[in-house]
N, C-alpha and C. Protein backbone atom coordinates (compact mmCIF):
# COMPACT_ATOMS: atom_id res chain seq x y z
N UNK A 1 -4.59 7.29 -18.46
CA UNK A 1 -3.88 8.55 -18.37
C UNK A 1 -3.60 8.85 -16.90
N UNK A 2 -1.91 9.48 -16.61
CA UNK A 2 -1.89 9.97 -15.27
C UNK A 2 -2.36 10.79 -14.87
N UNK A 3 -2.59 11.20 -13.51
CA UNK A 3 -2.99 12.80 -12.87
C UNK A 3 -1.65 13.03 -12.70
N UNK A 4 -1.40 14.43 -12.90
CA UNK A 4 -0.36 14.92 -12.47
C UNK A 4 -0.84 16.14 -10.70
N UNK A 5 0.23 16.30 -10.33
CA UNK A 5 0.60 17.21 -9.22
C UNK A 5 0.90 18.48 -9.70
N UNK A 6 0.38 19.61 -9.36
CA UNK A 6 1.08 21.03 -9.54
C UNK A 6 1.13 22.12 -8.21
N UNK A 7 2.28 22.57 -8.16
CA UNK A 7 2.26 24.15 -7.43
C UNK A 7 2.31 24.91 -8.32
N UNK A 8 1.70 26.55 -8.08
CA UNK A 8 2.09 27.34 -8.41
C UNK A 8 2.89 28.26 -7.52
N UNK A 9 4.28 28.75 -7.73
CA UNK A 9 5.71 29.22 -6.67
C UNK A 9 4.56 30.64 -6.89
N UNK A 10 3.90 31.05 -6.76
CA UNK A 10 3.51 32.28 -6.84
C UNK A 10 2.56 32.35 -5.51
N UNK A 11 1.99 31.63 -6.12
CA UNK A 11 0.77 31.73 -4.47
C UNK A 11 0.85 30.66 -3.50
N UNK A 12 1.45 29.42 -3.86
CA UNK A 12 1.74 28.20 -3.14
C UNK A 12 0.60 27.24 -3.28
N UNK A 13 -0.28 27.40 -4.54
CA UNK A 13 -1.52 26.83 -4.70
C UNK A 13 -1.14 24.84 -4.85
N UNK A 14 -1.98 24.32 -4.60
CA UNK A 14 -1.72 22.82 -5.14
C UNK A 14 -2.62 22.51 -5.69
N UNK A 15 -2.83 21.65 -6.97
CA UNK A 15 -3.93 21.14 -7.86
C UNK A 15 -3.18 19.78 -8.57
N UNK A 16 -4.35 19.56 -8.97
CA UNK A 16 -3.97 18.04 -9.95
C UNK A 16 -4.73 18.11 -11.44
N UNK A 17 -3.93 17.57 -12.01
CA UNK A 17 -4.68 17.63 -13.62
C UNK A 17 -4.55 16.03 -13.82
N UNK A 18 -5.53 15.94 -14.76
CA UNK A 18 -5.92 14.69 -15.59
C UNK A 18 -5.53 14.79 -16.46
N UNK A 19 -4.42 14.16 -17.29
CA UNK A 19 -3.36 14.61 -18.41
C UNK A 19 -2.61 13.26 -19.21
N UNK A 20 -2.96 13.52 -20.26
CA UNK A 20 -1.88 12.83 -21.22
C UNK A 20 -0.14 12.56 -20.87
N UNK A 21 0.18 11.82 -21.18
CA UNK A 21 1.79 11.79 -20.70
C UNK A 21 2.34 12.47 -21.48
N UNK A 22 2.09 12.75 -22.80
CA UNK A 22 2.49 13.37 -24.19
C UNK A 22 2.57 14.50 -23.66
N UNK A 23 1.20 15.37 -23.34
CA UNK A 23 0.80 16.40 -22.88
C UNK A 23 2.13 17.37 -22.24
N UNK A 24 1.64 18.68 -22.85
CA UNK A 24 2.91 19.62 -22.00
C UNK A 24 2.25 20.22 -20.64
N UNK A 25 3.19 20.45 -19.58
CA UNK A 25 2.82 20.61 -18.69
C UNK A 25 2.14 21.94 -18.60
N UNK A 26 1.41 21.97 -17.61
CA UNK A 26 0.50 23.32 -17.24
C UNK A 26 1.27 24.66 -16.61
N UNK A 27 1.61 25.91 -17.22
CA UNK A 27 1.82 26.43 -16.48
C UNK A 27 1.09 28.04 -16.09
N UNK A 28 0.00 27.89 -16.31
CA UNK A 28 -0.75 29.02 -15.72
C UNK A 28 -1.62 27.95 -14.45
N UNK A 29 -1.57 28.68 -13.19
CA UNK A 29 -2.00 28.43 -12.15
C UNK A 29 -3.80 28.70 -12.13
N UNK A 30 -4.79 27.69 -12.06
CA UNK A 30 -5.91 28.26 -11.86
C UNK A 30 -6.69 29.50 -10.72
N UNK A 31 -5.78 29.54 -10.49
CA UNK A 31 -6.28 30.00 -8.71
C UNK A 31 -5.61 31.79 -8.75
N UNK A 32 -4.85 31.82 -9.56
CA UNK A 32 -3.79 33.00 -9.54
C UNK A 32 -3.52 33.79 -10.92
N UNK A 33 -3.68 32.84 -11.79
CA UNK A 33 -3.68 32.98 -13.10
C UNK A 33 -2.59 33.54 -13.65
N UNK A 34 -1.36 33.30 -12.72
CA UNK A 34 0.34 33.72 -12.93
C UNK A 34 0.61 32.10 -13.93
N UNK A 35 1.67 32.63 -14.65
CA UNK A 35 2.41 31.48 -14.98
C UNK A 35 3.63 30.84 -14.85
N UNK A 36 3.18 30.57 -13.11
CA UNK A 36 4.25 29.99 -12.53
C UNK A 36 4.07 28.61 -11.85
N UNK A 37 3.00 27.80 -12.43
CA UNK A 37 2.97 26.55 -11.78
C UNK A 37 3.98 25.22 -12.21
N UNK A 38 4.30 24.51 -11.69
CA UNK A 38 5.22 23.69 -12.10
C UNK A 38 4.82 22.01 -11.43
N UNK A 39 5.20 21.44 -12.19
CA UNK A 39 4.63 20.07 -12.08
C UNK A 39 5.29 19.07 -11.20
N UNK A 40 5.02 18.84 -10.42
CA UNK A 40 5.73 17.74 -9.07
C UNK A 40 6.31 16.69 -9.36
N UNK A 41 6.86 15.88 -8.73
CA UNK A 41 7.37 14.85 -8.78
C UNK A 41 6.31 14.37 -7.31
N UNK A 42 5.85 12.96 -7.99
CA UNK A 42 4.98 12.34 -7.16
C UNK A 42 5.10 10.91 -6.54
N UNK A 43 4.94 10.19 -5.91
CA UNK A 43 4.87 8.63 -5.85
C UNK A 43 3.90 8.38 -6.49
N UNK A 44 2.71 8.91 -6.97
CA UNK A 44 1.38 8.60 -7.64
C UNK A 44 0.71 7.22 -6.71
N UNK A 45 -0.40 7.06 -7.09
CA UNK A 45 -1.68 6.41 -6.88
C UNK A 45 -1.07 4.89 -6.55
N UNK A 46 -0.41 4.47 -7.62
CA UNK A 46 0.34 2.61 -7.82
C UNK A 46 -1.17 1.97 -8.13
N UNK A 47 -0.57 0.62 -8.18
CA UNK A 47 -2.05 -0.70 -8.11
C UNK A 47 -1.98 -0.49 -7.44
N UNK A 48 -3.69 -1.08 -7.36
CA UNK A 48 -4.89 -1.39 -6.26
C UNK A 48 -4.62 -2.79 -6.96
N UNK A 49 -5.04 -4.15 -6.12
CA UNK A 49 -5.18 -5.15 -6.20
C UNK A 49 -6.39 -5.57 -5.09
N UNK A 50 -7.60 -6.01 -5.82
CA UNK A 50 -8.12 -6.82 -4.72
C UNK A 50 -8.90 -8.06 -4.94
N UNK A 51 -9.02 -8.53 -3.56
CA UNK A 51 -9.17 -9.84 -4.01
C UNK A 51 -8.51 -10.74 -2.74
N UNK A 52 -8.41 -11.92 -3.49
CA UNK A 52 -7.78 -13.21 -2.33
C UNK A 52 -6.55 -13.36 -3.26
N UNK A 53 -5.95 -12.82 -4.38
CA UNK A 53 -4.86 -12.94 -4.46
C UNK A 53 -5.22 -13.04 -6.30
N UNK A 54 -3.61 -12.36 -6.98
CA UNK A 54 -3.39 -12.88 -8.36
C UNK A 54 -1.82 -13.09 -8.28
N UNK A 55 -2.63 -14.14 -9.16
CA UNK A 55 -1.26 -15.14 -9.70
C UNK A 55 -1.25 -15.09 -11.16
N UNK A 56 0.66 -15.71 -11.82
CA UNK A 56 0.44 -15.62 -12.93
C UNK A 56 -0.10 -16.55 -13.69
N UNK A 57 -0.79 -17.75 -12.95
CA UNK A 57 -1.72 -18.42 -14.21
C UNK A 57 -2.68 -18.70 -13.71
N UNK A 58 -3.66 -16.69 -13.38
CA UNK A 58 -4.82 -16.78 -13.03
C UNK A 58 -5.30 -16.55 -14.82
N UNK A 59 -4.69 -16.24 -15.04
CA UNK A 59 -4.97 -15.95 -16.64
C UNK A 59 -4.60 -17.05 -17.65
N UNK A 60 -4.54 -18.17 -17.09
CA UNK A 60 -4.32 -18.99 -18.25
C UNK A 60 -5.03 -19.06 -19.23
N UNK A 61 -5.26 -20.30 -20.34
CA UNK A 61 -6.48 -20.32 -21.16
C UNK A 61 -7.31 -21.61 -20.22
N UNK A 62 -8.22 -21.59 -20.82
CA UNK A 62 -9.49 -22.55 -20.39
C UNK A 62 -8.41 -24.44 -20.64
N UNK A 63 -7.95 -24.35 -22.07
CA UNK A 63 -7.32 -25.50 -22.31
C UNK A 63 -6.11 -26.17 -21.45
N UNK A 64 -5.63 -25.47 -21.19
CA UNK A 64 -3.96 -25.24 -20.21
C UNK A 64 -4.51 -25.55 -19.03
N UNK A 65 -5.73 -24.84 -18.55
CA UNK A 65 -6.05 -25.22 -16.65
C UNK A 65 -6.80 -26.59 -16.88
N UNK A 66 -7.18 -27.31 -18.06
CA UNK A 66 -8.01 -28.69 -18.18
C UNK A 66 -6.63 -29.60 -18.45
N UNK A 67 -5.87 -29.72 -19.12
CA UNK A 67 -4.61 -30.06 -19.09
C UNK A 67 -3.91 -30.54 -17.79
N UNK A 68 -3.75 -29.30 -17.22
CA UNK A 68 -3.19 -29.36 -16.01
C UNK A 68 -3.80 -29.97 -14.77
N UNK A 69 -5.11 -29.81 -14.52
CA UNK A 69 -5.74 -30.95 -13.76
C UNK A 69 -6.21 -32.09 -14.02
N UNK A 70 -6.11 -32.70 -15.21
CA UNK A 70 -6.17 -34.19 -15.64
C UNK A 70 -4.51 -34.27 -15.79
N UNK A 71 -3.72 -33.64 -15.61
CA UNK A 71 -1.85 -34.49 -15.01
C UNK A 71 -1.74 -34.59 -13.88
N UNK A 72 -2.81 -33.49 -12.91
CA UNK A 72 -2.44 -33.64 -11.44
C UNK A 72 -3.47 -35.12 -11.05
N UNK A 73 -4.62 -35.36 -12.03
CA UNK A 73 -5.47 -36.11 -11.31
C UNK A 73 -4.75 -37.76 -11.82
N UNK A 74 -4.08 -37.91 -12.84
CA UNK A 74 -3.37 -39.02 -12.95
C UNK A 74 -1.91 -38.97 -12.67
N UNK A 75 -1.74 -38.21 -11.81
CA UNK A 75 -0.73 -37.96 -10.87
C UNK A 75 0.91 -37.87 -11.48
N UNK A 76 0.83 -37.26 -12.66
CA UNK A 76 2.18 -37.23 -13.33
C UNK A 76 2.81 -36.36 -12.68
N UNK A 77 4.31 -36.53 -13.10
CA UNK A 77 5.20 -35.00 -12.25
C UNK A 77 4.56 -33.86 -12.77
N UNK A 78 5.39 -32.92 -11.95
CA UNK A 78 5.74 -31.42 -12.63
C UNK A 78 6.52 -30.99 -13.03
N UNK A 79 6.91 -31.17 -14.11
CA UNK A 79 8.33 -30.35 -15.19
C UNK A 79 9.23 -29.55 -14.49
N UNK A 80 10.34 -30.48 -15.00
CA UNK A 80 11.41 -30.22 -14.31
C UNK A 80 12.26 -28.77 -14.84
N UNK A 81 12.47 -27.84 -14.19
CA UNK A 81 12.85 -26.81 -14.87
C UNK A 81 14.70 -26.74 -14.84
N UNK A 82 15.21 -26.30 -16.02
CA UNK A 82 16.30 -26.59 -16.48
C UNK A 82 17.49 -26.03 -15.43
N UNK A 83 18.69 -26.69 -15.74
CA UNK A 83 19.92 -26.81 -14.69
C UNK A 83 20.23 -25.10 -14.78
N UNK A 84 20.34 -24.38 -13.55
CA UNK A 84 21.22 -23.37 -13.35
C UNK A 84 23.01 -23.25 -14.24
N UNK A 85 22.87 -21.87 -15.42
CA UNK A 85 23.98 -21.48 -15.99
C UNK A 85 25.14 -21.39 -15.02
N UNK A 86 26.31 -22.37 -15.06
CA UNK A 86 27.51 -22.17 -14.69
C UNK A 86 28.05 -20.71 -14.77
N UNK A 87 27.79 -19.99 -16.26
CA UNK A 87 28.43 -18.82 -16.70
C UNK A 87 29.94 -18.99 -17.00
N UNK A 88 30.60 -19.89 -17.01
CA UNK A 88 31.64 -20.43 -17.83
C UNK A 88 31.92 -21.16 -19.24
N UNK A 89 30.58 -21.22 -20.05
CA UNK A 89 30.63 -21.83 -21.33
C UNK A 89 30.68 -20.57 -22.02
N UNK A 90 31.00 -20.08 -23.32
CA UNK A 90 31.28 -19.37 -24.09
C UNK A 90 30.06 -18.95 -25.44
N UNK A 91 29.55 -19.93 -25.28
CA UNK A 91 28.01 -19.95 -25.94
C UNK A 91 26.96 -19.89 -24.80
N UNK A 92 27.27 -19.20 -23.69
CA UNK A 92 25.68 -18.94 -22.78
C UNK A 92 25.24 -18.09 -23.55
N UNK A 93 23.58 -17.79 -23.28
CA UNK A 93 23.10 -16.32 -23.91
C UNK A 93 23.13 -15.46 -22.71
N UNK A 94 23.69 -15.78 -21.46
CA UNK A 94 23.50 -15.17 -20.37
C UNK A 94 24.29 -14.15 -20.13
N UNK A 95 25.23 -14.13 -21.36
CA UNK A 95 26.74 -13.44 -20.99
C UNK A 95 26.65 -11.93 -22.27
């Protein structure tokens, strides 16, 4: 669930609620007890990431990462990924 941001235009109070997204916004002010608070527009919190790094096949399965280092250890390629769409055929799905 997000926190939201609030003023109330009455007293110039600022607070934050812990709130459902569903949730209707708050508009009695704790501090003033007018009902004139109104809900902000925020950049919010974002990820936190920490660590030495994620990748997307830090999550592989157990089978896929055993796979994959018995091809690197008998030294096969790495799959070749398919030719770039012209966008001139009439059956792309790109279009």
């Amino acid at each position: 669930m997000p926190t939201y941001e609030y003023e109330c235009a009455a007293c110039g109070h600022r607070f934050e609620k812990f709130q459902g997204m569903t949730e209707k916004a708050i508009k009695k002010c704790p501090e003033c007890g007018k009902a004139q608070a109104q809900r902000l527009i925020s950049g919010g919190a974002g990820v936190l990431f920490k660590g030495s790094g994620f990748y997307q096949t830090d999550y592989r399965s157990k089978g896929y990462k055993e796979s994959a280092s018995k091809d690197k250890s008998q030294g096969k390629p790495a799959a070749k990924s398919a030719p770039a769409c012209a966008g001139d055929c009439k059956s792309c799905p790109s279009k």
